[in-house]
PDB file of N, CA and C in Angstrom:
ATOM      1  N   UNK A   1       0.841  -1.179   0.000  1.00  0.00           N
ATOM      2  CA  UNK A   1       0.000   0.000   0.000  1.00  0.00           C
ATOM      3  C   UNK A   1       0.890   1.248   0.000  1.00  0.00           C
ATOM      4  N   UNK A   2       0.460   2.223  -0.973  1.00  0.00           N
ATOM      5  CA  UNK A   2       1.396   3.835  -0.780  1.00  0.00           C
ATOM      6  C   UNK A   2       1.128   4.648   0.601  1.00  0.00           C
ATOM      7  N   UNK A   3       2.262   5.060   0.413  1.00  0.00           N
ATOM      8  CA  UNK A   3       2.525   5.949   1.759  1.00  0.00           C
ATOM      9  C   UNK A   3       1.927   7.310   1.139  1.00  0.00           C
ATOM     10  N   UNK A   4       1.595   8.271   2.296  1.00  0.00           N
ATOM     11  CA  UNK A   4       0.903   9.705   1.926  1.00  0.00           C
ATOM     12  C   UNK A   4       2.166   9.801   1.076  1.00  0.00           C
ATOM     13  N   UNK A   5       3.182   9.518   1.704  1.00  0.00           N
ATOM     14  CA  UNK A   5       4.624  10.617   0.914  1.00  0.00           C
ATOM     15  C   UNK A   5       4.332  10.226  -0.459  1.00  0.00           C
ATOM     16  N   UNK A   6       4.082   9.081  -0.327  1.00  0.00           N
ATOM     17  CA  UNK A   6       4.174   8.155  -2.176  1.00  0.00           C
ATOM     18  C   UNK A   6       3.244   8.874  -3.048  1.00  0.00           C
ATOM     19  N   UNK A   7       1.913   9.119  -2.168  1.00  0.00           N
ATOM     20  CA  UNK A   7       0.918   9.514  -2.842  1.00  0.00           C
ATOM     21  C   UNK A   7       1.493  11.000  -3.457  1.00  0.00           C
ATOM     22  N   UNK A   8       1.708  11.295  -2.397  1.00  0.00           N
ATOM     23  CA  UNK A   8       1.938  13.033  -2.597  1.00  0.00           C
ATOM     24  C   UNK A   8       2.534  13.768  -3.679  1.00  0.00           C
ATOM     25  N   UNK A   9       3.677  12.307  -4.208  1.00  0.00           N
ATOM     26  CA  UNK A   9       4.850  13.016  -5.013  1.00  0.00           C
ATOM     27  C   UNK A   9       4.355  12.406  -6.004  1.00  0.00           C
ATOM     28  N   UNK A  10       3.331  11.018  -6.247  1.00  0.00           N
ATOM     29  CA  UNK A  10       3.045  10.903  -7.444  1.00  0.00           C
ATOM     30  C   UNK A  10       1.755  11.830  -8.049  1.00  0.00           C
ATOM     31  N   UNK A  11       1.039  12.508  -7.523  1.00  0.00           N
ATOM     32  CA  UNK A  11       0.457  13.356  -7.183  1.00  0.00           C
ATOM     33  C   UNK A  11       0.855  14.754  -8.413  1.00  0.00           C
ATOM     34  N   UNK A  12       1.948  15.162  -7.592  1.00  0.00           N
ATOM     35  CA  UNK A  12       2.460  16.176  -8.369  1.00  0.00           C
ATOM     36  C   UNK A  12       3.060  15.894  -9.705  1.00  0.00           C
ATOM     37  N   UNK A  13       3.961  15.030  -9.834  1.00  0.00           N
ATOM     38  CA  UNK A  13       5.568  14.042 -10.448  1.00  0.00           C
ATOM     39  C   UNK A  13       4.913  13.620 -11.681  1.00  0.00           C
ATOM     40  N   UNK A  14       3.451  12.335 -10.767  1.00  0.00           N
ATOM     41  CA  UNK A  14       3.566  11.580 -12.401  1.00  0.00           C
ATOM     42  C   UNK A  14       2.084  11.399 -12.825  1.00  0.00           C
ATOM     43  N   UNK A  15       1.326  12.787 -12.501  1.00  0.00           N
ATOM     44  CA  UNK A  15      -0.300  12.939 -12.678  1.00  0.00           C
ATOM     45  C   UNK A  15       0.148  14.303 -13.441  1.00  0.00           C
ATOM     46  N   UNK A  16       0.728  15.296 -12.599  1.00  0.00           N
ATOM     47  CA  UNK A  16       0.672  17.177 -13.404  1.00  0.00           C
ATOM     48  C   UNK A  16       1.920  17.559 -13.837  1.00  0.00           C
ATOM     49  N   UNK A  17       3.107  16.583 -13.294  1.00  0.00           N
ATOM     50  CA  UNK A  17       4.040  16.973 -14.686  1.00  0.00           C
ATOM     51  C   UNK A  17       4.375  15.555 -15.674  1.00  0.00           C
ATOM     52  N   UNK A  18       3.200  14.847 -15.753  1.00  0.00           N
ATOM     53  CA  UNK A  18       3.430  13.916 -16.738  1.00  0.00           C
ATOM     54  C   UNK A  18       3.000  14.355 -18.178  1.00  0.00           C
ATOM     55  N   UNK A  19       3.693  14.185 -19.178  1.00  0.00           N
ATOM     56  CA  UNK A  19       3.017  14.700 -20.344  1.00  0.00           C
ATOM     57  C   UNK A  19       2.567  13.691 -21.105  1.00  0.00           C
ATOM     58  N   UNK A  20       2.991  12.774 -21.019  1.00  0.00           N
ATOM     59  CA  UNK A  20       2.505  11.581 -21.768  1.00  0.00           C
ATOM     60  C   UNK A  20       1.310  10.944 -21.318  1.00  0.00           C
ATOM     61  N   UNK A  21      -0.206  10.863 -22.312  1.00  0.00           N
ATOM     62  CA  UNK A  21      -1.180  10.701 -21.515  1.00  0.00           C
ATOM     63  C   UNK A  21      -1.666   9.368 -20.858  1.00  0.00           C
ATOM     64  N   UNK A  22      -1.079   8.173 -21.673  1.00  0.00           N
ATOM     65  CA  UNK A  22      -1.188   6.871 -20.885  1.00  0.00           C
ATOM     66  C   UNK A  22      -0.337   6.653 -20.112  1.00  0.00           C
ATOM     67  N   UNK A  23       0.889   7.525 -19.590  1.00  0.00           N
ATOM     68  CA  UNK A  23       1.634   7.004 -18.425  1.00  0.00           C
ATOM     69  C   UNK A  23       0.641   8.167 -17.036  1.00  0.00           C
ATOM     70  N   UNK A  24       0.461   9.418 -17.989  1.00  0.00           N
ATOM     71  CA  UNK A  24      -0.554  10.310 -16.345  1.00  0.00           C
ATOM     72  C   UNK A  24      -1.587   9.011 -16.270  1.00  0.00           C
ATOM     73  N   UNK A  25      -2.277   8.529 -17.268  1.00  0.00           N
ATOM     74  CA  UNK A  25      -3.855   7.776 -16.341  1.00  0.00           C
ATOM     75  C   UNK A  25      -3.361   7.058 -15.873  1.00  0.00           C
ATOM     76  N   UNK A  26      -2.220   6.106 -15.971  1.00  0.00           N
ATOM     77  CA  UNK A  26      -2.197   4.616 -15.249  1.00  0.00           C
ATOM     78  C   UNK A  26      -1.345   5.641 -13.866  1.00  0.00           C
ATOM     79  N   UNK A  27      -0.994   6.689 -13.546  1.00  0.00           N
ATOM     80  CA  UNK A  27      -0.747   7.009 -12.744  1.00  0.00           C
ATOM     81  C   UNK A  27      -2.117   7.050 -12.241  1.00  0.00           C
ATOM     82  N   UNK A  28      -2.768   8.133 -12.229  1.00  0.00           N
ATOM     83  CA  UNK A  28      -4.210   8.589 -11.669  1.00  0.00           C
ATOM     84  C   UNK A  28      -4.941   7.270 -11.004  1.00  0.00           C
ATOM     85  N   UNK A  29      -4.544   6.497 -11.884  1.00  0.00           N
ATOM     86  CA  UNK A  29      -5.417   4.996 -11.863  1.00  0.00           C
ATOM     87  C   UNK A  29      -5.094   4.419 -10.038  1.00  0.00           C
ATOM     88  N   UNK A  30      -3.654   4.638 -10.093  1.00  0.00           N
ATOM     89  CA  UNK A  30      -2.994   4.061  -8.641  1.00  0.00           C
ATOM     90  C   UNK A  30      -2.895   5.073  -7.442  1.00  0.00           C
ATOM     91  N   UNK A  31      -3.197   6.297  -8.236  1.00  0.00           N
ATOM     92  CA  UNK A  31      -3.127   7.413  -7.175  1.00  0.00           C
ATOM     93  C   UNK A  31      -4.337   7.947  -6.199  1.00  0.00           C
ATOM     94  N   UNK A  32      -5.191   7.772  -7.097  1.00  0.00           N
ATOM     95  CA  UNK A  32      -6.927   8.405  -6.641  1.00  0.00           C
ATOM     96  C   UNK A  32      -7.677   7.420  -6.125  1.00  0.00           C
ATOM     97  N   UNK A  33      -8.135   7.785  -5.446  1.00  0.00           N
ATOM     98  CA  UNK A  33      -9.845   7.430  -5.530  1.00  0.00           C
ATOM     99  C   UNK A  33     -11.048   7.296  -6.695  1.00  0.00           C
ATOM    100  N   UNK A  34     -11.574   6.484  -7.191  1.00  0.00           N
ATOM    101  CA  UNK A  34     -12.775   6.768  -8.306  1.00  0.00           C
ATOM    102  C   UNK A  34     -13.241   8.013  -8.215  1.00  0.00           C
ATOM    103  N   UNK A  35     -13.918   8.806  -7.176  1.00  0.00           N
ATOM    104  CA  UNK A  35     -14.104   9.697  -6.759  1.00  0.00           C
ATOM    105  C   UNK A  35     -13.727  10.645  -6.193  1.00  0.00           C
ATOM    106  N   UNK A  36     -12.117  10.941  -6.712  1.00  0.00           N
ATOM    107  CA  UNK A  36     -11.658  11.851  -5.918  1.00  0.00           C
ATOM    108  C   UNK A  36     -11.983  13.078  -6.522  1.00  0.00           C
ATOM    109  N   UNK A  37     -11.991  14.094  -5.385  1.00  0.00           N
ATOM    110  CA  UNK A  37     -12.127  15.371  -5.237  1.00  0.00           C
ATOM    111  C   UNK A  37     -10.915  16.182  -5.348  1.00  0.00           C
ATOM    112  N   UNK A  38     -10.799  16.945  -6.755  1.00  0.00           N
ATOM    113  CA  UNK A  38      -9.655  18.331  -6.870  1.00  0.00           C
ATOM    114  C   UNK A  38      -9.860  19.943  -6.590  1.00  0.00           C
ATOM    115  N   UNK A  39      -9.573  20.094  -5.876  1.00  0.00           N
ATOM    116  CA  UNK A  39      -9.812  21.674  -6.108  1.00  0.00           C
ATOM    117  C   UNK A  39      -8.762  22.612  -6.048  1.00  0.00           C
ATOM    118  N   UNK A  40      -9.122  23.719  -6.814  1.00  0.00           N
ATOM    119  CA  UNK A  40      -7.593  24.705  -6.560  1.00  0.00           C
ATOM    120  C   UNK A  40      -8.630  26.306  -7.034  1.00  0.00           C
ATOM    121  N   UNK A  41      -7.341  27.313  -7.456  1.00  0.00           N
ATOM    122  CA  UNK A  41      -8.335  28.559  -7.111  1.00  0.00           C
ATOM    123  C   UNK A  41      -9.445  28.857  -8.596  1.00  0.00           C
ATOM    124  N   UNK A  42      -9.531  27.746  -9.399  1.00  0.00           N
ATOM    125  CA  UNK A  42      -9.433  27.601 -10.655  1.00  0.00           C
ATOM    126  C   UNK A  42     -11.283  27.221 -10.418  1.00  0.00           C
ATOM    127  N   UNK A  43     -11.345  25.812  -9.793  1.00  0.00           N
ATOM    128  CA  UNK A  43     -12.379  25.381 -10.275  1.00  0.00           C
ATOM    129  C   UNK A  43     -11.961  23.936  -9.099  1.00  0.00           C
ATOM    130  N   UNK A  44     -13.348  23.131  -8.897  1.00  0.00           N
ATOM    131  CA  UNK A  44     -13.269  21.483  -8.363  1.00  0.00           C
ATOM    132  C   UNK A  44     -13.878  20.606  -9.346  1.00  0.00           C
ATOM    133  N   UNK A  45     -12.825  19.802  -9.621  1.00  0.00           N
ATOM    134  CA  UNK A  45     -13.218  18.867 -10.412  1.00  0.00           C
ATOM    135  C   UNK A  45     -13.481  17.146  -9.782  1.00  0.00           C
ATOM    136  N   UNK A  46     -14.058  16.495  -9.882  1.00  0.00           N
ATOM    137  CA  UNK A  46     -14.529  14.966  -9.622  1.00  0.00           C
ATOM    138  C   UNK A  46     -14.106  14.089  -9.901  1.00  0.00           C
ATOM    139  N   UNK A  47     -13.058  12.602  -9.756  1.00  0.00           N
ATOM    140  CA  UNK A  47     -13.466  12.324 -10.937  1.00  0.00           C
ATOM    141  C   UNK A  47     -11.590  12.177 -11.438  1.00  0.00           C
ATOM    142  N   UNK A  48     -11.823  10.709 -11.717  1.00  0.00           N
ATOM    143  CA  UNK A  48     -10.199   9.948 -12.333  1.00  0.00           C
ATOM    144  C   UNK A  48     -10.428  10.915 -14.006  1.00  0.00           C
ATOM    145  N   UNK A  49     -11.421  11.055 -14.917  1.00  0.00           N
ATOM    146  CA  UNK A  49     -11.007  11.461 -16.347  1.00  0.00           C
ATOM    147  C   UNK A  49     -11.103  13.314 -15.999  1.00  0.00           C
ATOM    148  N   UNK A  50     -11.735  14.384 -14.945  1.00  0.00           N
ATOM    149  CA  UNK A  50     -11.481  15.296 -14.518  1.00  0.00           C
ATOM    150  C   UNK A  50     -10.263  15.416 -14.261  1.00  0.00           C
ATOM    151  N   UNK A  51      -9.424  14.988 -12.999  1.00  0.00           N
ATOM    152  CA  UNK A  51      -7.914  15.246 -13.264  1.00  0.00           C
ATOM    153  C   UNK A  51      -7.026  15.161 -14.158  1.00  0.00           C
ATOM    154  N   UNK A  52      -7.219  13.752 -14.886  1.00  0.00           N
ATOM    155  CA  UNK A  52      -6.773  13.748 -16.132  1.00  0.00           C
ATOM    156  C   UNK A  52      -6.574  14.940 -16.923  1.00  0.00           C
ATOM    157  N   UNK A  53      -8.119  15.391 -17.090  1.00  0.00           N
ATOM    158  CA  UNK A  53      -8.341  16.540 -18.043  1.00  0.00           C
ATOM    159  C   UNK A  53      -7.652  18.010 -17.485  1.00  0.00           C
ATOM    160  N   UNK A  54      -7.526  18.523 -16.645  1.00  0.00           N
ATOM    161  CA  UNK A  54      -7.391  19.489 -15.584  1.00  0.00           C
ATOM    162  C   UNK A  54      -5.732  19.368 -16.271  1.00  0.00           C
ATOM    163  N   UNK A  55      -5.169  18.196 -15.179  1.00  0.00           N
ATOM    164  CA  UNK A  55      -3.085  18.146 -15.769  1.00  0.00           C
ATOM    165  C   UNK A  55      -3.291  18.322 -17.266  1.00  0.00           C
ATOM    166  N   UNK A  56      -3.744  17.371 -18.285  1.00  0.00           N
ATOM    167  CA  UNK A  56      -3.393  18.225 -19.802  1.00  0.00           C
ATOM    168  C   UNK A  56      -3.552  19.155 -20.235  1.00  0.00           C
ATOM    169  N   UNK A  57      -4.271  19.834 -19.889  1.00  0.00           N
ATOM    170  CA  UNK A  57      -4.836  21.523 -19.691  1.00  0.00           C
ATOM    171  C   UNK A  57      -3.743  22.502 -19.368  1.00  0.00           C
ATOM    172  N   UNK A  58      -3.003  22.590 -18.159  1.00  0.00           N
ATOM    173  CA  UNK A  58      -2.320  22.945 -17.790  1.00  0.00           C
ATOM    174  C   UNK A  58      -1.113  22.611 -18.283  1.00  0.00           C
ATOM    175  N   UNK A  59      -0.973  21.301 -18.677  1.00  0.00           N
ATOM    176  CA  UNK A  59       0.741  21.264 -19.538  1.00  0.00           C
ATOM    177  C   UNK A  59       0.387  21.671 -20.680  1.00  0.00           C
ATOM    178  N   UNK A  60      -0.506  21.686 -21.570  1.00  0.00           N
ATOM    179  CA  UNK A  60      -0.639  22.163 -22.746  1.00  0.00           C
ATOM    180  C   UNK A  60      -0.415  23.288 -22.866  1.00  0.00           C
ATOM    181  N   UNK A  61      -1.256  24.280 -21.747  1.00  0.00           N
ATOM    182  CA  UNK A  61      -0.975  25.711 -21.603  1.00  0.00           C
ATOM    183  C   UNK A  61       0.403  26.115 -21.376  1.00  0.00           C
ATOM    184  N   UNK A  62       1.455  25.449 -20.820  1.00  0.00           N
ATOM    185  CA  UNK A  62       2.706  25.418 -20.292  1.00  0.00           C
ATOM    186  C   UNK A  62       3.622  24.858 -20.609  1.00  0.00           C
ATOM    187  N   UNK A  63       4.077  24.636 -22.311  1.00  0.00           N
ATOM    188  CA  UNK A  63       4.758  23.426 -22.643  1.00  0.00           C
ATOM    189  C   UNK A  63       5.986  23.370 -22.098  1.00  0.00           C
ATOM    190  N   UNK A  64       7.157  24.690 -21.919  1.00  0.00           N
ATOM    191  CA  UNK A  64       8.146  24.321 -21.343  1.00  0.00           C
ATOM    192  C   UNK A  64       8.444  24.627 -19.719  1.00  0.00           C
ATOM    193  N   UNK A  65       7.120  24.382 -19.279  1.00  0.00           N
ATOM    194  CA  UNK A  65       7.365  24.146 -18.016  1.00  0.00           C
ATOM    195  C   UNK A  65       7.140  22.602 -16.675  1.00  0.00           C
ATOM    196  N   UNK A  66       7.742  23.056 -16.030  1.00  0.00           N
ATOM    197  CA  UNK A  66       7.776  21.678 -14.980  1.00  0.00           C
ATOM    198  C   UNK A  66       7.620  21.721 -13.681  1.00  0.00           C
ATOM    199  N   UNK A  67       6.698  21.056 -13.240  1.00  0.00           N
ATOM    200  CA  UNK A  67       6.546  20.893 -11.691  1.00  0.00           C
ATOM    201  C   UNK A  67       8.095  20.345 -10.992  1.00  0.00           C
ATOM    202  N   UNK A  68       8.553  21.075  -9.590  1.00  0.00           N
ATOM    203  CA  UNK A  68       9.495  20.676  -8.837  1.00  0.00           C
ATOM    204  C   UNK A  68       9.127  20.539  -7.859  1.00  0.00           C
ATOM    205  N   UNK A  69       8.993  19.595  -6.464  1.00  0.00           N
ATOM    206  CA  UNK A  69       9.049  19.876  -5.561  1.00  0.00           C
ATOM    207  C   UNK A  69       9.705  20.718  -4.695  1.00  0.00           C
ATOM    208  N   UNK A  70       9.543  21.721  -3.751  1.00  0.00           N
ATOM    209  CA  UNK A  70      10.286  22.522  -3.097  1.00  0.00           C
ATOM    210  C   UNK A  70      10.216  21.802  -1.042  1.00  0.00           C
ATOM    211  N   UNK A  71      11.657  21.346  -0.799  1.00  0.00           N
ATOM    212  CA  UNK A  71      10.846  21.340   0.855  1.00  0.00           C
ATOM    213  C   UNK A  71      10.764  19.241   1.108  1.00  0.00           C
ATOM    214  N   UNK A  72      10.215  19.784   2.147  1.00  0.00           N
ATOM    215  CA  UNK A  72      10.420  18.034   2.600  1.00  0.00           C
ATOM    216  C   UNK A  72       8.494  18.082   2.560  1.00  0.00           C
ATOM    217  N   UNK A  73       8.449  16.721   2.126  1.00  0.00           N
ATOM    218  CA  UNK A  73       6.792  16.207   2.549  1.00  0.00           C
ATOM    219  C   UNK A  73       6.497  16.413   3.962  1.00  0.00           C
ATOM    220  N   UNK A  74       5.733  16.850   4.560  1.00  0.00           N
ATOM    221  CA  UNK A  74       4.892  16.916   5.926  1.00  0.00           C
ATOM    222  C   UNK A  74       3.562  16.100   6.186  1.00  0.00           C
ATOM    223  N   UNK A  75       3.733  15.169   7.036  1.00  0.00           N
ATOM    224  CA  UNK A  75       2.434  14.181   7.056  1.00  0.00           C
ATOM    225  C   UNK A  75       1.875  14.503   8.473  1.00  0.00           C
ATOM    226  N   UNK A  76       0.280  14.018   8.555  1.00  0.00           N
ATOM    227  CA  UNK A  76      -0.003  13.634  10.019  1.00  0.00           C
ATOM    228  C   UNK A  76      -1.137  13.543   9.360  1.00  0.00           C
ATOM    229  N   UNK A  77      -1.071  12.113   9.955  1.00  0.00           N
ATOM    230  CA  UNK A  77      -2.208  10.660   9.931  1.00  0.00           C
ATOM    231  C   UNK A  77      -2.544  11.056   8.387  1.00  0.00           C
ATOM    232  N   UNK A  78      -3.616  10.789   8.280  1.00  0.00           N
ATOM    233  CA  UNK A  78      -4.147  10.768   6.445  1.00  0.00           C
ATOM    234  C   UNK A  78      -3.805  12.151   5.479  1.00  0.00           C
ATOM    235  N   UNK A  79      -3.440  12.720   6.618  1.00  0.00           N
ATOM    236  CA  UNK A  79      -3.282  14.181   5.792  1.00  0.00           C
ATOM    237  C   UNK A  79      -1.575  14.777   5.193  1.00  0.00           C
ATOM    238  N   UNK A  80      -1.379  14.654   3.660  1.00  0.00           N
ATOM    239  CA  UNK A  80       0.051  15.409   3.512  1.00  0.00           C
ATOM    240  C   UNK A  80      -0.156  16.496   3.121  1.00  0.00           C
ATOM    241  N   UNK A  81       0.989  17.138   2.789  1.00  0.00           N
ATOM    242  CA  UNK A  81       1.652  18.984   2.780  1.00  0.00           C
ATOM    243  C   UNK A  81       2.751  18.862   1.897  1.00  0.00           C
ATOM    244  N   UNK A  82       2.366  19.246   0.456  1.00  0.00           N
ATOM    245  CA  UNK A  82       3.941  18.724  -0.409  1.00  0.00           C
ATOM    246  C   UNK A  82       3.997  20.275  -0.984  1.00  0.00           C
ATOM    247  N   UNK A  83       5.116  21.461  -1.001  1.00  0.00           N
ATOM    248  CA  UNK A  83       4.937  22.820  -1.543  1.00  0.00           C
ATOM    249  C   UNK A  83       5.496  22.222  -2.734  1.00  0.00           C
ATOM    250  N   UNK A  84       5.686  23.121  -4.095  1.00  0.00           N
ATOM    251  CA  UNK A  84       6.196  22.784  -5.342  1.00  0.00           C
ATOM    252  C   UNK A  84       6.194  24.257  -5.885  1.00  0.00           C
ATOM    253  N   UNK A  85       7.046  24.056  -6.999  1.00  0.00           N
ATOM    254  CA  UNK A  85       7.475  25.151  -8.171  1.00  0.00           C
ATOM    255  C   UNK A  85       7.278  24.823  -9.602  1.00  0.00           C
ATOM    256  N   UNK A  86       6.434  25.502 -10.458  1.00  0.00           N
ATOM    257  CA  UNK A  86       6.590  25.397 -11.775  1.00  0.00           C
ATOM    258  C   UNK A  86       6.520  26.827 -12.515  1.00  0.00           C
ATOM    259  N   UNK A  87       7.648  26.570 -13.278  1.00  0.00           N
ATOM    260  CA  UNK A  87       8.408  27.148 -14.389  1.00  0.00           C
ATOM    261  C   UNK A  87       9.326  26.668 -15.586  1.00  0.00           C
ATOM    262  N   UNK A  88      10.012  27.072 -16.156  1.00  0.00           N
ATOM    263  CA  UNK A  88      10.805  26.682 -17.588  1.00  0.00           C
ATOM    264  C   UNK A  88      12.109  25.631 -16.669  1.00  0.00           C
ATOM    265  N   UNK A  89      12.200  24.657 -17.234  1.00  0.00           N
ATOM    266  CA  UNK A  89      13.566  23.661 -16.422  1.00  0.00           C
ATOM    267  C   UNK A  89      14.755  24.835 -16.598  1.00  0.00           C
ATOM    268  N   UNK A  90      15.588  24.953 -15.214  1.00  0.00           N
ATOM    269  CA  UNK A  90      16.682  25.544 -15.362  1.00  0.00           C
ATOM    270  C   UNK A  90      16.328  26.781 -14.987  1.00  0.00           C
ATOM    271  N   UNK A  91      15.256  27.460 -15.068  1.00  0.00           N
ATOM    272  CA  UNK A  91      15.113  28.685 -14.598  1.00  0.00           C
ATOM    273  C   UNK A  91      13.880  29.156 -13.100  1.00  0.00           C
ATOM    274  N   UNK A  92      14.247  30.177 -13.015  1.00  0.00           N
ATOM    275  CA  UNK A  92      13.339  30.764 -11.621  1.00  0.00           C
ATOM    276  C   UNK A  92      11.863  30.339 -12.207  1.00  0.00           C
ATOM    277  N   UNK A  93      11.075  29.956 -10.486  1.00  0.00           N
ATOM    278  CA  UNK A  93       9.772  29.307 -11.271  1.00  0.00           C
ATOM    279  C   UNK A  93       9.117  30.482 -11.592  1.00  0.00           C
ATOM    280  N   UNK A  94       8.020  30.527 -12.008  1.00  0.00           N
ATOM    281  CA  UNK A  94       6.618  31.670 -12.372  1.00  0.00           C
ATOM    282  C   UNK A  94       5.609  31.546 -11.089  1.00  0.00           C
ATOM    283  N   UNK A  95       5.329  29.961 -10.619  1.00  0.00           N
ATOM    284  CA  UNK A  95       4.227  30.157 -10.178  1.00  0.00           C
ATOM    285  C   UNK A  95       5.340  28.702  -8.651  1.00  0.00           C
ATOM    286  N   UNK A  96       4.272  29.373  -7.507  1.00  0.00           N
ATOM    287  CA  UNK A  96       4.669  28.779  -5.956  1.00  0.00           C
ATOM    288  C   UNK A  96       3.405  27.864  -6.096  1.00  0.00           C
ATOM    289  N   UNK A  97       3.208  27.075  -5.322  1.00  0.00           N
ATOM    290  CA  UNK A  97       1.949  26.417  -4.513  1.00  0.00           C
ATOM    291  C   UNK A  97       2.160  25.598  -3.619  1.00  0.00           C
ATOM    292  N   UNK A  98       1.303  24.866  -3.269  1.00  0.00           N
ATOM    293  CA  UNK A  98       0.968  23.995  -2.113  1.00  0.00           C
ATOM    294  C   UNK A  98       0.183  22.955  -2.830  1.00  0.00           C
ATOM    295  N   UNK A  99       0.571  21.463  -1.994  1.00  0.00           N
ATOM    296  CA  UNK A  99      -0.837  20.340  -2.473  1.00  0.00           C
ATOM    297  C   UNK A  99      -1.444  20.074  -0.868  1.00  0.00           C
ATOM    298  N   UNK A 100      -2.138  19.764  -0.494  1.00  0.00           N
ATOM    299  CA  UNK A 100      -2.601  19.403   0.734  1.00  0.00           C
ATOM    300  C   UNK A 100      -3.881  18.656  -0.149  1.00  0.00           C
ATOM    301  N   UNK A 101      -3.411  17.284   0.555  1.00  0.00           N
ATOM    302  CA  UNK A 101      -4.153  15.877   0.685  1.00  0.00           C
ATOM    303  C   UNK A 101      -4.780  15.146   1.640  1.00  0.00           C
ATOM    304  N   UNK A 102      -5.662  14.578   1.223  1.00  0.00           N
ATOM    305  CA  UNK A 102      -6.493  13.507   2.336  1.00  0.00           C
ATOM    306  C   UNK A 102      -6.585  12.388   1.749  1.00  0.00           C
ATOM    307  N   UNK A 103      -5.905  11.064   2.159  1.00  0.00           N
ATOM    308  CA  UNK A 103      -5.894  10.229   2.040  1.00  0.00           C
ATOM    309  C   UNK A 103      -6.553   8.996   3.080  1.00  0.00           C
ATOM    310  N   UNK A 104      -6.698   7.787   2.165  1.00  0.00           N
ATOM    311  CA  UNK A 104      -7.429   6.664   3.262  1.00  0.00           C
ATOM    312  C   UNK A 104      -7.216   5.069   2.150  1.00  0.00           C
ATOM    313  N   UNK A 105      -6.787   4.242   2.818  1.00  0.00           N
ATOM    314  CA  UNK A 105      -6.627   3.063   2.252  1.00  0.00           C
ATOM    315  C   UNK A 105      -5.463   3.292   0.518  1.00  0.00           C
ATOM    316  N   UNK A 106      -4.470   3.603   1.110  1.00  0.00           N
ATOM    317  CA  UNK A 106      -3.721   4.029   0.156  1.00  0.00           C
ATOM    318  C   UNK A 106      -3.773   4.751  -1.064  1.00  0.00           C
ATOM    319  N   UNK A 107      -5.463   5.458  -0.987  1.00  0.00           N
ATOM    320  CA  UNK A 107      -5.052   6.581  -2.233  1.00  0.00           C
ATOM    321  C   UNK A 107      -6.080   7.971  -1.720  1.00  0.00           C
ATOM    322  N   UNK A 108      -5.310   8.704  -2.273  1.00  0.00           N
ATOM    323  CA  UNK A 108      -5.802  10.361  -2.249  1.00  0.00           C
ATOM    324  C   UNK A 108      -7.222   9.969  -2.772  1.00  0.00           C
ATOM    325  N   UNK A 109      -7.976  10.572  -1.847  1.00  0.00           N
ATOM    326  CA  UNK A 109      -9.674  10.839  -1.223  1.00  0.00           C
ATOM    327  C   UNK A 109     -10.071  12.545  -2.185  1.00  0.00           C
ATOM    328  N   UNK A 110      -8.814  13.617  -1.681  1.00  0.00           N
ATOM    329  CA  UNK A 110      -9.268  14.821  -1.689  1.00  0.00           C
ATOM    330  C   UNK A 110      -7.881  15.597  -1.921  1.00  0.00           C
ATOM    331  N   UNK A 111      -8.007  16.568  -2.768  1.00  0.00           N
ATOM    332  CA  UNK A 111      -6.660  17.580  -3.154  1.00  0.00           C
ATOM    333  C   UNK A 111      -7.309  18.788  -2.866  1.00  0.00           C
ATOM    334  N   UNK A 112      -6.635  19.890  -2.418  1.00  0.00           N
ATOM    335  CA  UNK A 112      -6.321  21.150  -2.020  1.00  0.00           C
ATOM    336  C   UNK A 112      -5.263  21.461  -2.857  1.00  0.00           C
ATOM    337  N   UNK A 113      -5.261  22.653  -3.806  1.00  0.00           N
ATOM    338  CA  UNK A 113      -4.278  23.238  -4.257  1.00  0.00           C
ATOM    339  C   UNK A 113      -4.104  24.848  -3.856  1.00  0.00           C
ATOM    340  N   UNK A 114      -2.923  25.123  -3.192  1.00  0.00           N
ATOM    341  CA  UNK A 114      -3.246  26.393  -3.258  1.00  0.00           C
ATOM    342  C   UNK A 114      -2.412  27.543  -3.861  1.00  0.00           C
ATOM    343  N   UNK A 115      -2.333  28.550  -4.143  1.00  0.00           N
ATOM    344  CA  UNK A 115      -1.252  29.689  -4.610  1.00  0.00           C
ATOM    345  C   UNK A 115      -0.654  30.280  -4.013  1.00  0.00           C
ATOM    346  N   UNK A 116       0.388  30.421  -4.155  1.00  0.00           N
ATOM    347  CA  UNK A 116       1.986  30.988  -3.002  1.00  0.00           C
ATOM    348  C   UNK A 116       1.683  32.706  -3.781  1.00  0.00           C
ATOM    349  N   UNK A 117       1.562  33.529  -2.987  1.00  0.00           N
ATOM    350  CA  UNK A 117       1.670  34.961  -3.728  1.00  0.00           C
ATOM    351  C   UNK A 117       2.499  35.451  -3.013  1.00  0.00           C
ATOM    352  N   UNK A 118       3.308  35.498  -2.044  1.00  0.00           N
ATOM    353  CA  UNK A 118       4.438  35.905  -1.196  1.00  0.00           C
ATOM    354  C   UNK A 118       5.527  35.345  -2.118  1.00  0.00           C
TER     355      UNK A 118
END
């Protein structure tokens, strides 16, 4: 069974900076819930083919950019805290955030995304 940490980084790693679309679903596939819940300042979406749709959206809009993690994972009990950076590889990012997760029986239940403006 995945650990929050596992979840967390596949989460970011190999769901929103995957570009290739049958390696993001068979991610999504091991990562989510049938029913998981996304939200960020954008919109909440439902739903293994919603996230799907949501990450190609966003890499499409962003071709030469990439999610990094920034920071160590932070857990307690079902709940992780993973911050991240995306921008152009090699350069200062554009955009900060946060993931905050709820997990249960080894996969993410619920995503929180939020925006770093500091």
């Amino acid at each position: 069974m995945a650990t929050i940490e596992d979840l967390m980084k596949a989460n970011l790693l190999e769901v929103f900076n995957e570009r290739d679309g049958d390696r993001r679903r068979a991610a999504i596939g091991r990562t989510y819930v049938a029913d998981v819940i996304f939200s960020d300042p954008e919109e909440t979406v439902v739903g293994h083919d919603a996230v799907d749709a949501k990450a190609r959206r966003l890499l499409d809009e962003s071709p030469e950019f990439v999610f990094t993690s920034v920071g160590s994972i932070h857990v307690v009990d079902d709940l992780g805290y993973l911050a991240w950076a995306f921008g152009p590889l090699g350069k200062p990012a554009v955009v900060r955030g946060v993931d905050i997760a709820l997990a249960g029986d080894g996969l993410i239940k619920r995503v929180y995304t939020l925006l770093l403006t500091d």
